[in-house]
Protein backbone atom coordinates (compact mmCIF):
# COMPACT_ATOMS: atom_id res chain seq x y z
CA UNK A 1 48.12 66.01 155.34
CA UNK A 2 48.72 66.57 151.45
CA UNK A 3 52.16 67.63 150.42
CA UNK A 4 51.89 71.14 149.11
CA UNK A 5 52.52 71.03 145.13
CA UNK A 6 55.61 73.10 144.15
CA UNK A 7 55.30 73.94 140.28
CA UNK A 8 56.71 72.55 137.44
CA UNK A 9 57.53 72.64 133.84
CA UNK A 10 57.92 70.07 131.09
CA UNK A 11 61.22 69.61 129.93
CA UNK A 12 63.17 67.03 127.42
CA UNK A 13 65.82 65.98 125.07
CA UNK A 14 65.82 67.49 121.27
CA UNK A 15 65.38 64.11 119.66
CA UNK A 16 67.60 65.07 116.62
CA UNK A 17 70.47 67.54 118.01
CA UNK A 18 70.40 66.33 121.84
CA UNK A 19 69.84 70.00 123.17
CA UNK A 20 67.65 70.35 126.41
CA UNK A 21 64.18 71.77 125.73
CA UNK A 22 61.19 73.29 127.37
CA UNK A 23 57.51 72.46 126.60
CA UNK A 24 56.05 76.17 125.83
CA UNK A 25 52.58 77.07 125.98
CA UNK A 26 52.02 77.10 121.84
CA UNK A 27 52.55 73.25 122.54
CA UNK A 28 56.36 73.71 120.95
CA UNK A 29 59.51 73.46 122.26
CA UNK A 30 61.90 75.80 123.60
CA UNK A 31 65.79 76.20 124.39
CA UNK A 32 65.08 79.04 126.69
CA UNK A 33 63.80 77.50 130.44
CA UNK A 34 62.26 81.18 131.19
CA UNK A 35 59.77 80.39 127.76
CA UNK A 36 58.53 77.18 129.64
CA UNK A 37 54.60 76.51 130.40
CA UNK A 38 54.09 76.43 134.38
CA UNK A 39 52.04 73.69 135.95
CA UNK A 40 50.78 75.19 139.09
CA UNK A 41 48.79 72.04 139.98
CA UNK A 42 49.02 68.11 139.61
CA UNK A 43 46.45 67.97 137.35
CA UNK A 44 47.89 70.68 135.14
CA UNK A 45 51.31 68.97 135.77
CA UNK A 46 49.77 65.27 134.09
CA UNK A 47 48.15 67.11 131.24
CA UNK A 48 51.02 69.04 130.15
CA UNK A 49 53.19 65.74 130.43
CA UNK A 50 51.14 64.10 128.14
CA UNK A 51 50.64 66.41 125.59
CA UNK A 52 54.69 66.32 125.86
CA UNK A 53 54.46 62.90 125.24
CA UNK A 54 52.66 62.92 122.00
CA UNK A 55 55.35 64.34 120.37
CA UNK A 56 57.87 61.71 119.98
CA UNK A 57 58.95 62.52 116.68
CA UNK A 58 60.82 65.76 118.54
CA UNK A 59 62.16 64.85 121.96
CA UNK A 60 62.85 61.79 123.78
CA UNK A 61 62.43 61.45 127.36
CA UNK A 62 59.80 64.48 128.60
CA UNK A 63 59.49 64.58 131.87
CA UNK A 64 58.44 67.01 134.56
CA UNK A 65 61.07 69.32 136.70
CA UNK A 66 60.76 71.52 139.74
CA UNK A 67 60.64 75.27 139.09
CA UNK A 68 60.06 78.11 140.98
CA UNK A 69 59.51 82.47 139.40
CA UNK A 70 61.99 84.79 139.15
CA UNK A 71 61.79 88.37 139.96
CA UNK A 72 60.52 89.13 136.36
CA UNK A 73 57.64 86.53 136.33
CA UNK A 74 59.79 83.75 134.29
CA UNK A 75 60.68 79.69 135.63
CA UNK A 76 64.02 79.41 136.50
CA UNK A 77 65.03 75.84 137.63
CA UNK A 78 65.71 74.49 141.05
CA UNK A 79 68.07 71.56 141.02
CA UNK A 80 71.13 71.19 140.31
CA UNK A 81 71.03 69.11 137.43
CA UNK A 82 68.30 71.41 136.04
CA UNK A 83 70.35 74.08 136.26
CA UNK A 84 73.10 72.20 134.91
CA UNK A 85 70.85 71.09 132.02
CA UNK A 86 70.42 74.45 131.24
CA UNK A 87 74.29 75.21 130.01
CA UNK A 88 74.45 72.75 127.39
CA UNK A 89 76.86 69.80 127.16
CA UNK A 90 79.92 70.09 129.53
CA UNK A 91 82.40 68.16 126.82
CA UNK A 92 82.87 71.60 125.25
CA UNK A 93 82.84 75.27 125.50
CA UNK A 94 81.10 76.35 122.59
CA UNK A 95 77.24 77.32 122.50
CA UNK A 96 75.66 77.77 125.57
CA UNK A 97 78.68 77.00 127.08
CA UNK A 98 80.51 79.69 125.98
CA UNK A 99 78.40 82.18 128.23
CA UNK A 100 78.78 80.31 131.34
C-alpha cells in the first residue's frame, strides 16, 4: 500500500545574505514560511523543486520540507529544524531573533 503524501513546500538558503527562504507561488522567494507554495501531491512536489532549482543565482540548496495548514489557511512547518529554520541564525539575537 502507497504511503499517503503529506504536503510540502520548497524552501532554501538566500544565496547572498544566508537567510532561510520559501519558494512562493509568483516563482520568488519569501522570508515568511506562511507565503510558501503548497505541494499537495508528488508530482506537484517534483515540479515545484525544479523550478526552485533553476534559480541558482538566488539560493543554494532548495529542497523540499514537510508542512502541514494552520487555522488561517497558511503552511506552518513540522520539524524541528524547520521550525528552527524559521527564527533566523541562533549566534545572535537580532532580526528574527529578536521576536523569539
Amino acid at each position: 500500500m502507497a504511503r499517503e503524501y503529506k504536503p510540502r513546500v520548497v524552501t532554501a538558503n538566500d544565496l547572498f545574505e544566508g537567510d532561510t527562504v520559501y519558494f512562493t507561488a509568483s516563482q520568488s522567494w519569501s522570508r515568511d514560511h506562511a507565503e510558501a507554495i503548497v505541494a499537495w501531491s508528488q508530482d506537484a512536489a517534483e515540479t515545484l523543486l525544479a523550478a526552485a532549482e533553476t534559480q541558482q543565482d538566488k539560493v543554494v540548496g532548495p529542497y523540499l520540507a514537510e508542512t502541514v495548514m494552520d487555522e488561517h489557511n497558511r503552511p506552518q512547518p513540522v520539524h524541528f529544524r524547520e521550525v528552527f529554520r524559521t527564527r533566523g541564525p541562533s549566534n545572535y539575537f537580532h532580526g528574527k531573533q529578536a521576536g523569539a
